[in-house]
PDB file of N, CA and C in Angstrom:
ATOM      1  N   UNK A   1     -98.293-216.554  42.167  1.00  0.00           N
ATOM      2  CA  UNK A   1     -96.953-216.092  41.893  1.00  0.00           C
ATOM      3  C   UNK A   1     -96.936-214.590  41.688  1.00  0.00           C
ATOM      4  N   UNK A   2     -97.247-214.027  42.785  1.00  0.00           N
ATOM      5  CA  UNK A   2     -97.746-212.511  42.573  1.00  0.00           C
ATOM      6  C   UNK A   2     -96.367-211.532  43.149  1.00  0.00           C
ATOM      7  N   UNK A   3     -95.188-212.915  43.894  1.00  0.00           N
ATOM      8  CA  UNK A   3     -94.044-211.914  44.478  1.00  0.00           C
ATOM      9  C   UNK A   3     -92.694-211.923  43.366  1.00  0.00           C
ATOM     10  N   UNK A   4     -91.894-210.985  43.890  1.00  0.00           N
ATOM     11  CA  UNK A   4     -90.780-210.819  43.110  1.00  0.00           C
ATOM     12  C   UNK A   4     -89.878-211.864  43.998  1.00  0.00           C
ATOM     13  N   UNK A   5     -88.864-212.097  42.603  1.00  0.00           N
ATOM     14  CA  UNK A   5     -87.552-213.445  43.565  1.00  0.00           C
ATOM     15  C   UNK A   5     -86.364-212.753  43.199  1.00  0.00           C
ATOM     16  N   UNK A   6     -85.492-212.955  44.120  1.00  0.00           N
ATOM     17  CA  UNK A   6     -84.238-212.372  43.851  1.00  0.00           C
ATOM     18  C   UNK A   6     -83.320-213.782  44.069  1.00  0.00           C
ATOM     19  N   UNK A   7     -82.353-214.548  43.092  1.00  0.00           N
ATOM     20  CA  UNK A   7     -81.962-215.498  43.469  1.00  0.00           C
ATOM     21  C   UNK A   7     -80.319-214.907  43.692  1.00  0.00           C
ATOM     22  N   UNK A   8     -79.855-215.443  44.590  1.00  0.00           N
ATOM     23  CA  UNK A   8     -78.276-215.006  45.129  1.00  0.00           C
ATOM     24  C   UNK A   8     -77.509-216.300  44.797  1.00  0.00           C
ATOM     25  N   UNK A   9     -76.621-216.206  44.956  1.00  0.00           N
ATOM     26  CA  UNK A   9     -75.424-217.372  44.907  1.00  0.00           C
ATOM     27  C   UNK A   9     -73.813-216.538  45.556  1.00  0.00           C
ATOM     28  N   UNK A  10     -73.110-218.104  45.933  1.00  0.00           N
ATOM     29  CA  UNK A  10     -72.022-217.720  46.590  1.00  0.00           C
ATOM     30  C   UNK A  10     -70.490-218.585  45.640  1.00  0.00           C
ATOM     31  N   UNK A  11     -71.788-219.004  44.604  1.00  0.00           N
ATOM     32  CA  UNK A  11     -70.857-219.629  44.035  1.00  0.00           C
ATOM     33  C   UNK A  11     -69.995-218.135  42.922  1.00  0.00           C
ATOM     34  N   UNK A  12     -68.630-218.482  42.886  1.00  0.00           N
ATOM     35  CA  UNK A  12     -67.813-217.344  42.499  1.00  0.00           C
ATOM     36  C   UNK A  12     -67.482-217.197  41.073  1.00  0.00           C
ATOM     37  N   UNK A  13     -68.051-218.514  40.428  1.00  0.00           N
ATOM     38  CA  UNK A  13     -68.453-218.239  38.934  1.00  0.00           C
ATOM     39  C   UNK A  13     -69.553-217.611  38.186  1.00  0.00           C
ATOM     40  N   UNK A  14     -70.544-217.305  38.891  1.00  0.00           N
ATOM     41  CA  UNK A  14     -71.585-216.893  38.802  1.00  0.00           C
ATOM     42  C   UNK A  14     -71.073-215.582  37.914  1.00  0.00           C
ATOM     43  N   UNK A  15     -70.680-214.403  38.599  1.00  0.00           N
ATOM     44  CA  UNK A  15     -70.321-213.042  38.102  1.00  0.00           C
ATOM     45  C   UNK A  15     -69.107-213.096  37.518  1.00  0.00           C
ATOM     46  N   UNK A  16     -68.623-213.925  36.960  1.00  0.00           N
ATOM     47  CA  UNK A  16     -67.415-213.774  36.299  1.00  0.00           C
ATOM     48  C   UNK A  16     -67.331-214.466  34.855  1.00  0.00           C
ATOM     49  N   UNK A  17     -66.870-214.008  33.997  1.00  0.00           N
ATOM     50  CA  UNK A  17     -66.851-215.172  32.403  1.00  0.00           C
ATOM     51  C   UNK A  17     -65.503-214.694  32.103  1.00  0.00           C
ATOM     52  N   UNK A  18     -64.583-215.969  32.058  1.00  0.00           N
ATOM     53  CA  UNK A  18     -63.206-215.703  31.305  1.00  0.00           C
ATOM     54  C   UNK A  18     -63.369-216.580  29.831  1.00  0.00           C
ATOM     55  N   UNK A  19     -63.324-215.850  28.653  1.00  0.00           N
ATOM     56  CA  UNK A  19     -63.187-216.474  27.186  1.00  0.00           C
ATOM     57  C   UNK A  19     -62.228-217.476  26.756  1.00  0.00           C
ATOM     58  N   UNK A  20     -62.517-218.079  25.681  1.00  0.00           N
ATOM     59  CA  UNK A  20     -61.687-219.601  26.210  1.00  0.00           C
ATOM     60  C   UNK A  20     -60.332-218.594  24.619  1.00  0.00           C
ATOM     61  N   UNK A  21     -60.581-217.707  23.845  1.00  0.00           N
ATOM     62  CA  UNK A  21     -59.811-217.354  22.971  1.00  0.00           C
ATOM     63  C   UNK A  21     -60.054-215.876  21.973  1.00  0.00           C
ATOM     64  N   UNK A  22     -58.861-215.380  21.753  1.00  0.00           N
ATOM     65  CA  UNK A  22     -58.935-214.121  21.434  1.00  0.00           C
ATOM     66  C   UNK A  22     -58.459-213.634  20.325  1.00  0.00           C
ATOM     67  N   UNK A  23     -58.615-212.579  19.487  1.00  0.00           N
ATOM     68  CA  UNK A  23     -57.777-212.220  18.137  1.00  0.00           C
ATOM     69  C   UNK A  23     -57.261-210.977  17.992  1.00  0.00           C
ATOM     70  N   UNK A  24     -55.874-211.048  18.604  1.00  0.00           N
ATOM     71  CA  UNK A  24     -55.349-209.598  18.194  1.00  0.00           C
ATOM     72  C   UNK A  24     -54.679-210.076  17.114  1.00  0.00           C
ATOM     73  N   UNK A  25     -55.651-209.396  16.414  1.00  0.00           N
ATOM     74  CA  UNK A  25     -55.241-208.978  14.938  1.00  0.00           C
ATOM     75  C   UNK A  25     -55.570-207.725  14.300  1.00  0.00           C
ATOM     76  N   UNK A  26     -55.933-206.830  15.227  1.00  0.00           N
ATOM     77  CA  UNK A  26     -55.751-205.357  14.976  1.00  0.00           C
ATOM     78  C   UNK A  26     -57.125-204.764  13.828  1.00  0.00           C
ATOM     79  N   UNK A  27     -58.267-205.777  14.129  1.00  0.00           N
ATOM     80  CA  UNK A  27     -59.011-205.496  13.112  1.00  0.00           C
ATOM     81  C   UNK A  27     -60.187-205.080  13.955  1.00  0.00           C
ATOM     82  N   UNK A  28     -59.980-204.373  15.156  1.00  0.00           N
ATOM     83  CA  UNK A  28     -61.067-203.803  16.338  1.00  0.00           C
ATOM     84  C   UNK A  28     -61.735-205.196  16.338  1.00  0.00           C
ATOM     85  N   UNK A  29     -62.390-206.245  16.806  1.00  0.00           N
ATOM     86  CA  UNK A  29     -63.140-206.838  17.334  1.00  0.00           C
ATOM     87  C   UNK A  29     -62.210-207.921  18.337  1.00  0.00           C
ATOM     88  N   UNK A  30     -62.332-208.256  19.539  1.00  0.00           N
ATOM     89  CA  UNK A  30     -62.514-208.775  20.401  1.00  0.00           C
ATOM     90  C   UNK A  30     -60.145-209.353  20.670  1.00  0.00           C
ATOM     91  N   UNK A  31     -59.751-208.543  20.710  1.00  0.00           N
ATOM     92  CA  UNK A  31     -58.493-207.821  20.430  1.00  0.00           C
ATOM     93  C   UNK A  31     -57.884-208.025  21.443  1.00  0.00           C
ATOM     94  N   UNK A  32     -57.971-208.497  23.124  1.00  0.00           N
ATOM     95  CA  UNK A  32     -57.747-208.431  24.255  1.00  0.00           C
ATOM     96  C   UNK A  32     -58.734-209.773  25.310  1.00  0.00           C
ATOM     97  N   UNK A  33     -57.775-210.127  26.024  1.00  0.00           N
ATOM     98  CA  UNK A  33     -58.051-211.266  26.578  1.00  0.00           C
ATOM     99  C   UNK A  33     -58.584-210.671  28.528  1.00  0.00           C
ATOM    100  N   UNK A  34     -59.363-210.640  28.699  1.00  0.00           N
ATOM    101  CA  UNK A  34     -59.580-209.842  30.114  1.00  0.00           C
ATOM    102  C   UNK A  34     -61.112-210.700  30.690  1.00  0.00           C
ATOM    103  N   UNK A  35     -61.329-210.690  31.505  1.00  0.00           N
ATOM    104  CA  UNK A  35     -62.646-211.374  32.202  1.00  0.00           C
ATOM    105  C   UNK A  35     -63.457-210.024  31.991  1.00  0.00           C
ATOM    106  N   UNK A  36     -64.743-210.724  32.203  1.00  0.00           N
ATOM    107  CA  UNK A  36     -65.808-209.936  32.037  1.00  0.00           C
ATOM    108  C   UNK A  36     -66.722-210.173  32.993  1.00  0.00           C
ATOM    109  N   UNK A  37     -66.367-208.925  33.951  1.00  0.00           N
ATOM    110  CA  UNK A  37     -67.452-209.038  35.455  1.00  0.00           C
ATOM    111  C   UNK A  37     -68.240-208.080  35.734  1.00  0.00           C
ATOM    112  N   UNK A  38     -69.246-208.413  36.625  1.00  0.00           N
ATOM    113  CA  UNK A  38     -70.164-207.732  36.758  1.00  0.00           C
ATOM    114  C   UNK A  38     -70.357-206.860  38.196  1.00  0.00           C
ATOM    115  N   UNK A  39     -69.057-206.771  38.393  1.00  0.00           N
ATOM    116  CA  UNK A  39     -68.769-206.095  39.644  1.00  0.00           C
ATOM    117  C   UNK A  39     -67.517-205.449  39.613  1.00  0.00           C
ATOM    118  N   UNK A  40     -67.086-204.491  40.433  1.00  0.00           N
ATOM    119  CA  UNK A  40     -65.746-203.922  40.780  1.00  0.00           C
ATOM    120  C   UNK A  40     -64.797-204.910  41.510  1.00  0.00           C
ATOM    121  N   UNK A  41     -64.074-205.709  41.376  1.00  0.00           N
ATOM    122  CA  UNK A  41     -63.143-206.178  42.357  1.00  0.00           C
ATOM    123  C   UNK A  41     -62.780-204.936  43.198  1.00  0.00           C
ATOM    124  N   UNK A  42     -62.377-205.538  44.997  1.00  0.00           N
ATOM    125  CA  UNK A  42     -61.471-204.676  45.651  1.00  0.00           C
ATOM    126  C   UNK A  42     -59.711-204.728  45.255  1.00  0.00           C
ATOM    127  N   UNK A  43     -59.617-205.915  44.881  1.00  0.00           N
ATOM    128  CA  UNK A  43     -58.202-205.906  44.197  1.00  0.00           C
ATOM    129  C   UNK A  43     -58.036-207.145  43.431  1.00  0.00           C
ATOM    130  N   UNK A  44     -57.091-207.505  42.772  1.00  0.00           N
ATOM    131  CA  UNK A  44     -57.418-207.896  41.652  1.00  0.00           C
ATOM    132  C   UNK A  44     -55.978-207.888  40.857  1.00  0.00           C
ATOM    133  N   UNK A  45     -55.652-208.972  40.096  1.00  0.00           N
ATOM    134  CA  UNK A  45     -53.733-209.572  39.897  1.00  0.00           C
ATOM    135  C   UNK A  45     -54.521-210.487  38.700  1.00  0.00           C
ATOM    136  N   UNK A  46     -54.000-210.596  37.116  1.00  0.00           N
ATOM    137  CA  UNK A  46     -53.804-211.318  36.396  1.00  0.00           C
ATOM    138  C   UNK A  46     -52.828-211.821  35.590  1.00  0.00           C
ATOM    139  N   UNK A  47     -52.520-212.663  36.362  1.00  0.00           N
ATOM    140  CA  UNK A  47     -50.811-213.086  35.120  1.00  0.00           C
ATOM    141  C   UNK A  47     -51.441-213.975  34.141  1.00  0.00           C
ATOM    142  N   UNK A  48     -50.431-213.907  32.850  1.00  0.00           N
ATOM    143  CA  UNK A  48     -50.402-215.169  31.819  1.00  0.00           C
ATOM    144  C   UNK A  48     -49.326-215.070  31.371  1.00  0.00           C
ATOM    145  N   UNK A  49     -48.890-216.665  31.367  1.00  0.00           N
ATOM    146  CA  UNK A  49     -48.127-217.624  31.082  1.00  0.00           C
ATOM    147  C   UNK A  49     -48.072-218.052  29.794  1.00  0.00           C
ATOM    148  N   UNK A  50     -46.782-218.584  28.973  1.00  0.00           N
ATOM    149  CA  UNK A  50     -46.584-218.753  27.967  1.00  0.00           C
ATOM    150  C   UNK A  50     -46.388-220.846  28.238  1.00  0.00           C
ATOM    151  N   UNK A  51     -46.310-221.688  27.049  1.00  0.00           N
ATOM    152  CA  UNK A  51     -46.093-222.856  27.396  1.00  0.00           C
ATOM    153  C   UNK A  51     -45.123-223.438  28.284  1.00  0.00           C
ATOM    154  N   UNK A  52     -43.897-222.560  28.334  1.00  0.00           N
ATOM    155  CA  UNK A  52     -42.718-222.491  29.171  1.00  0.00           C
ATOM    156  C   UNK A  52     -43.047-222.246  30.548  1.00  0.00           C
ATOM    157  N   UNK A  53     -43.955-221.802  30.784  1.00  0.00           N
ATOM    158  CA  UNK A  53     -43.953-220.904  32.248  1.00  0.00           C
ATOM    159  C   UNK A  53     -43.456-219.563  32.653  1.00  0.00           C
ATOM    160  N   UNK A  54     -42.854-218.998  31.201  1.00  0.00           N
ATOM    161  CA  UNK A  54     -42.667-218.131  31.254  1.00  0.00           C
ATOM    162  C   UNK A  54     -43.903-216.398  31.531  1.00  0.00           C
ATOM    163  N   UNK A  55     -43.464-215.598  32.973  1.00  0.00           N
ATOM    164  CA  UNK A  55     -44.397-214.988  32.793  1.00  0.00           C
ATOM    165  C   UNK A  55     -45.201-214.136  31.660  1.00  0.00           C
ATOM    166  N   UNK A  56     -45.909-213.585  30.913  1.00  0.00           N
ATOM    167  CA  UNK A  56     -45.923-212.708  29.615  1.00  0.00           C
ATOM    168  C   UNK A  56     -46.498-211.477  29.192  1.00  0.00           C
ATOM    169  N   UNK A  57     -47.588-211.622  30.887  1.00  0.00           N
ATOM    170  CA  UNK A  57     -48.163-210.282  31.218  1.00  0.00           C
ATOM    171  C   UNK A  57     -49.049-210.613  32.234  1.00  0.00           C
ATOM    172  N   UNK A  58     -48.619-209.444  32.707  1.00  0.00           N
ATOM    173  CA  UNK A  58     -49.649-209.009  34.349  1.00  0.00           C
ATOM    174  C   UNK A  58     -50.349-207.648  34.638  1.00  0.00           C
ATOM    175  N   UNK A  59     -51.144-207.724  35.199  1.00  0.00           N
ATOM    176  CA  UNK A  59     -51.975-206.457  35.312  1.00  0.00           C
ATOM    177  C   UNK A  59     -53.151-206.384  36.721  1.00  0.00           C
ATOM    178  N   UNK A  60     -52.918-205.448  37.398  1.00  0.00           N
ATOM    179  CA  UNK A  60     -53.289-204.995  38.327  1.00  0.00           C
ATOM    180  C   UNK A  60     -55.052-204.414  38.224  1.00  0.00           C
ATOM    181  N   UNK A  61     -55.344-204.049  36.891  1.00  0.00           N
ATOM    182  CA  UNK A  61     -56.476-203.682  36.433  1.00  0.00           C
ATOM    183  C   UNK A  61     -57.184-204.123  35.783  1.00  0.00           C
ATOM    184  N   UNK A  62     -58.177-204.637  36.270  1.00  0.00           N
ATOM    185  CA  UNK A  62     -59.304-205.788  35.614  1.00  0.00           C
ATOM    186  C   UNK A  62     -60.037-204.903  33.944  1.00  0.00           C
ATOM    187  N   UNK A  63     -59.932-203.914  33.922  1.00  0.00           N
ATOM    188  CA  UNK A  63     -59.897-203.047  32.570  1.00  0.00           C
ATOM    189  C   UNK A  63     -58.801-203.080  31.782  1.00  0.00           C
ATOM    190  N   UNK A  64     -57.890-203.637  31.971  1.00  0.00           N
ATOM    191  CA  UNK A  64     -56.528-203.801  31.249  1.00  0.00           C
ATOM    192  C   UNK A  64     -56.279-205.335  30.995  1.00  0.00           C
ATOM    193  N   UNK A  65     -56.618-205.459  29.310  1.00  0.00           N
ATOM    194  CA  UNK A  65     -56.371-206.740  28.679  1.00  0.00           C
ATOM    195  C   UNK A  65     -55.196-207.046  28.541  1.00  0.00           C
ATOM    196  N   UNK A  66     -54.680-208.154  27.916  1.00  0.00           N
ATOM    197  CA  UNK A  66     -53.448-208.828  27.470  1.00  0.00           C
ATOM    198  C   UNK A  66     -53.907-208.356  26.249  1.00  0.00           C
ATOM    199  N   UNK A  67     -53.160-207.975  25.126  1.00  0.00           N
ATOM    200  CA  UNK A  67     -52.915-207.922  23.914  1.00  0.00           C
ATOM    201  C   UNK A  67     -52.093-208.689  22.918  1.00  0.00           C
ATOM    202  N   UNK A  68     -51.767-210.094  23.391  1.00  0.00           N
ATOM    203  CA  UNK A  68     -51.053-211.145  22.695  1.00  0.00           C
ATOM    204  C   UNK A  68     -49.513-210.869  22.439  1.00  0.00           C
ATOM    205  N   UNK A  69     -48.962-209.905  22.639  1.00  0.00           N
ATOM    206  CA  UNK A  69     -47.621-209.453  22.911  1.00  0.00           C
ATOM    207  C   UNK A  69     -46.872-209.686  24.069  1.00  0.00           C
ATOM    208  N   UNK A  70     -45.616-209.807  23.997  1.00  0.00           N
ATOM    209  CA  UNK A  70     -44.464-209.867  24.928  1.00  0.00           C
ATOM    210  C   UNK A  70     -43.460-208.837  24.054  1.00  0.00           C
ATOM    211  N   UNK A  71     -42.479-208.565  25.630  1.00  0.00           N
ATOM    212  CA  UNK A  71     -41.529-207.789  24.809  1.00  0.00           C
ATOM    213  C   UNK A  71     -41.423-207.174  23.314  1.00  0.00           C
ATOM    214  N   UNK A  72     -43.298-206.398  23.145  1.00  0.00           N
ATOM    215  CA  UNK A  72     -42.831-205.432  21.979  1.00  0.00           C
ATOM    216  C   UNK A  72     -42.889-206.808  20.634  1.00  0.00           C
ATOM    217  N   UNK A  73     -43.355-207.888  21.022  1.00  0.00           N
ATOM    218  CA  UNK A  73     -43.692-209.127  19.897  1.00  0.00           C
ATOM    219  C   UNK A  73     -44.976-209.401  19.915  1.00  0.00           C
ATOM    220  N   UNK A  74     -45.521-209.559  18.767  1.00  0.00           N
ATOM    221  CA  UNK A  74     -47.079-210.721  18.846  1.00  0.00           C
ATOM    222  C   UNK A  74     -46.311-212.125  19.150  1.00  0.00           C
ATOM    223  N   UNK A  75     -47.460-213.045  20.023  1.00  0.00           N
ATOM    224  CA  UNK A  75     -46.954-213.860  20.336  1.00  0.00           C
ATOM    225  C   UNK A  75     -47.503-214.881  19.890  1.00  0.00           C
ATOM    226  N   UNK A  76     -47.189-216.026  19.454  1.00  0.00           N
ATOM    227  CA  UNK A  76     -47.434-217.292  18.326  1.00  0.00           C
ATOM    228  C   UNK A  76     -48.505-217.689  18.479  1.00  0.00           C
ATOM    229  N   UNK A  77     -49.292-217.946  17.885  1.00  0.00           N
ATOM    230  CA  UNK A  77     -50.634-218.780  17.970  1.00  0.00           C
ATOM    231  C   UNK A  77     -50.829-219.933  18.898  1.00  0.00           C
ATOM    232  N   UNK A  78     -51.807-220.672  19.986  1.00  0.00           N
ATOM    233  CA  UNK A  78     -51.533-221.205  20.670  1.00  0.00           C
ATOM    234  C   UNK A  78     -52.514-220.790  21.960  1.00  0.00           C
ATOM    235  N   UNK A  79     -52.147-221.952  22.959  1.00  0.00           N
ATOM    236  CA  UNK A  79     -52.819-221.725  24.156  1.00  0.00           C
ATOM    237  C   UNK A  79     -51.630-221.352  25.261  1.00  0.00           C
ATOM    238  N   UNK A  80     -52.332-220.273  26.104  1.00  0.00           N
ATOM    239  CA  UNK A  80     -51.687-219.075  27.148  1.00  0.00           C
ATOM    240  C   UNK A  80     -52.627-219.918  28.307  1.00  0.00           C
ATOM    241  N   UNK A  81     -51.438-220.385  29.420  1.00  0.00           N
ATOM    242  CA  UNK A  81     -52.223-220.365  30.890  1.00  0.00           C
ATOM    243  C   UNK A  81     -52.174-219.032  31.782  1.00  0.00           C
ATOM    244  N   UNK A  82     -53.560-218.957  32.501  1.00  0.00           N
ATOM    245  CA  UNK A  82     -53.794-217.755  33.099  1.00  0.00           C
ATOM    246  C   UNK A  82     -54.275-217.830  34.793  1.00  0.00           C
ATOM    247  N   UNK A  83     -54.218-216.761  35.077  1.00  0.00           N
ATOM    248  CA  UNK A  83     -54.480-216.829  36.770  1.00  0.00           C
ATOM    249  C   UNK A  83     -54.644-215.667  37.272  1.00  0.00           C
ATOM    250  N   UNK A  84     -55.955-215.344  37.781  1.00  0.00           N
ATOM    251  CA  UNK A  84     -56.546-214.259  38.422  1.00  0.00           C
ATOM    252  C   UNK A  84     -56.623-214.491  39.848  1.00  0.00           C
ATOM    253  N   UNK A  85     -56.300-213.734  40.687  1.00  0.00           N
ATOM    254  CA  UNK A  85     -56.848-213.606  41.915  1.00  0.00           C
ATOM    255  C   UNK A  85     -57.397-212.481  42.241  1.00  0.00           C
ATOM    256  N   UNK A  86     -58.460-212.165  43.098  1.00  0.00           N
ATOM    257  CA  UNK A  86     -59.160-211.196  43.353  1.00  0.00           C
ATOM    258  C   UNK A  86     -59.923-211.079  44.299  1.00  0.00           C
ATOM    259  N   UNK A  87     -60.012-209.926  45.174  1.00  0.00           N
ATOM    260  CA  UNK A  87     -61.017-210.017  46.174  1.00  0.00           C
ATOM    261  C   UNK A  87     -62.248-209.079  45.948  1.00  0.00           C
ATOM    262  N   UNK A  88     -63.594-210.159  46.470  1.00  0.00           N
ATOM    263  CA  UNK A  88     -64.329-209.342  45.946  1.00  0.00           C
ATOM    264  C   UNK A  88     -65.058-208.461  47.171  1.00  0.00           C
ATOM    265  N   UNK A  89     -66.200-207.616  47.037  1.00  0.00           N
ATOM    266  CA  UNK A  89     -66.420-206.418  47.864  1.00  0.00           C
ATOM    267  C   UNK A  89     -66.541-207.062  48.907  1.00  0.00           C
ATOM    268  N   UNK A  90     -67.291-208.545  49.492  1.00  0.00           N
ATOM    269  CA  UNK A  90     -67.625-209.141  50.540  1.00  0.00           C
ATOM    270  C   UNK A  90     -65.946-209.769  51.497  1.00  0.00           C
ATOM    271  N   UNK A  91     -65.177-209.124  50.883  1.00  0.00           N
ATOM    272  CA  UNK A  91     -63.798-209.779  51.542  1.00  0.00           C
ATOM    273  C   UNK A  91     -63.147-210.712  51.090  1.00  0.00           C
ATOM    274  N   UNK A  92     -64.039-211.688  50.116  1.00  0.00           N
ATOM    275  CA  UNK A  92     -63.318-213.069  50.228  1.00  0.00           C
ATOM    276  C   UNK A  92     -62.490-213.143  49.068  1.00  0.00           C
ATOM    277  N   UNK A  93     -61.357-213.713  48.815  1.00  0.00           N
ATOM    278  CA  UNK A  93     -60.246-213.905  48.272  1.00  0.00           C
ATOM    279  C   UNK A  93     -60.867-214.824  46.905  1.00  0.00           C
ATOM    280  N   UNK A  94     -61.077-214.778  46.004  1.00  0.00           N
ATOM    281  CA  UNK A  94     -61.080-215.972  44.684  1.00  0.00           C
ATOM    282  C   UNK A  94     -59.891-216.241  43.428  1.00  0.00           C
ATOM    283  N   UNK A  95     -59.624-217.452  43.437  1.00  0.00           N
ATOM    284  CA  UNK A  95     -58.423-217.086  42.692  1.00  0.00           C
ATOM    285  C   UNK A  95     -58.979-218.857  41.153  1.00  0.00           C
ATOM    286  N   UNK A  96     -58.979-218.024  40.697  1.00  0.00           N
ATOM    287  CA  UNK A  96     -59.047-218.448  39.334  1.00  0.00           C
ATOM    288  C   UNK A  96     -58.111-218.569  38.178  1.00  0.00           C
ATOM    289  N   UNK A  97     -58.272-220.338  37.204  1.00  0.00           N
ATOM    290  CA  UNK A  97     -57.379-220.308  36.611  1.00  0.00           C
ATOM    291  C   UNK A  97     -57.803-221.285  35.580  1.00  0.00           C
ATOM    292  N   UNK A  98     -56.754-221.132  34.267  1.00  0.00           N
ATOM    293  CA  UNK A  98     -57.240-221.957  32.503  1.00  0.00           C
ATOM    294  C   UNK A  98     -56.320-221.300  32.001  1.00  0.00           C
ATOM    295  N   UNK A  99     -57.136-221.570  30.418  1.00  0.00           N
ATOM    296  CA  UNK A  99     -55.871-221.734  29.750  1.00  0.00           C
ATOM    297  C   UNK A  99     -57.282-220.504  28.395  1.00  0.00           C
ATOM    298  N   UNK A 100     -56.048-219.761  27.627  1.00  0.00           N
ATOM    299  CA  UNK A 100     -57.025-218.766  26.635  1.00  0.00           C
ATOM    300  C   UNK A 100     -55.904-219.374  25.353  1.00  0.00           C
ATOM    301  N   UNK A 101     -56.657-219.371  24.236  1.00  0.00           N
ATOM    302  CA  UNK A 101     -55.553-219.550  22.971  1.00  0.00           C
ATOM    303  C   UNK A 101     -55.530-217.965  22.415  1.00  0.00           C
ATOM    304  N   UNK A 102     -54.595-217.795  21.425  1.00  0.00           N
ATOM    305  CA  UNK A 102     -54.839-216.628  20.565  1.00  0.00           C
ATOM    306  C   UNK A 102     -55.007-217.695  19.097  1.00  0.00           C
ATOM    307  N   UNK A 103     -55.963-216.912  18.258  1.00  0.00           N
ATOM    308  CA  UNK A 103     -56.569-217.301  16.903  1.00  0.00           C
ATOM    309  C   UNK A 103     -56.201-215.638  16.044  1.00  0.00           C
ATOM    310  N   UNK A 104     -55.596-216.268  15.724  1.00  0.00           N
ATOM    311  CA  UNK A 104     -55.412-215.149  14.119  1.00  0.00           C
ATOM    312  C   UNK A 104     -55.920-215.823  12.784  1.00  0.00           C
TER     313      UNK A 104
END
């Protein structure tokens, strides 16, 4: 076992971790709901949804969290459905989706 291994995958979870819950509660630790990848998307769309279906925030920039607010409100404790789509450098389209709670 004298060579080096490089293992690849095409599976599209691999480089990506979305957190199942978040705490804006303004006390600096973990304050914002955003995936955590290990690559640049070429583009890249995250909405979340309130229980209604109502939209509650979207963002174009995979560096730009949700902060548990709508319209200038914190928003109630609870689980938020979410949905990313994104393409990554190889072209291909991935679109991902769950549900994040906020915990205060």
């Amino acid at each position: 076992f004298d060579k080096n291994w490089t293992i690849t995958s095409d599976d599209p979870s691999v480089d990506i971790y979305f957190p199942n819950a978040f705490t804006p509660d303004l006390n600096g630790d973990n304050e914002t709901f955003k995936p955590v990848m290990d690559f640049i998307p070429k583009s890249y769309i995250m909405y979340i949804y309130n229980r209604w279906g109502n939209l509650v925030f979207s963002s174009q920039n995979p560096a730009i969290g949700w902060n548990g607010r709508y319209l200038d409100s914190d928003c109630q404790i609870g689980a938020y459905a979410w949905t990313v789509i994104l393409v990554k450098s190889n072209g291909k389209e991935y679109r991902y989706s769950g549900h994040v709670s906020i915990i205060k």
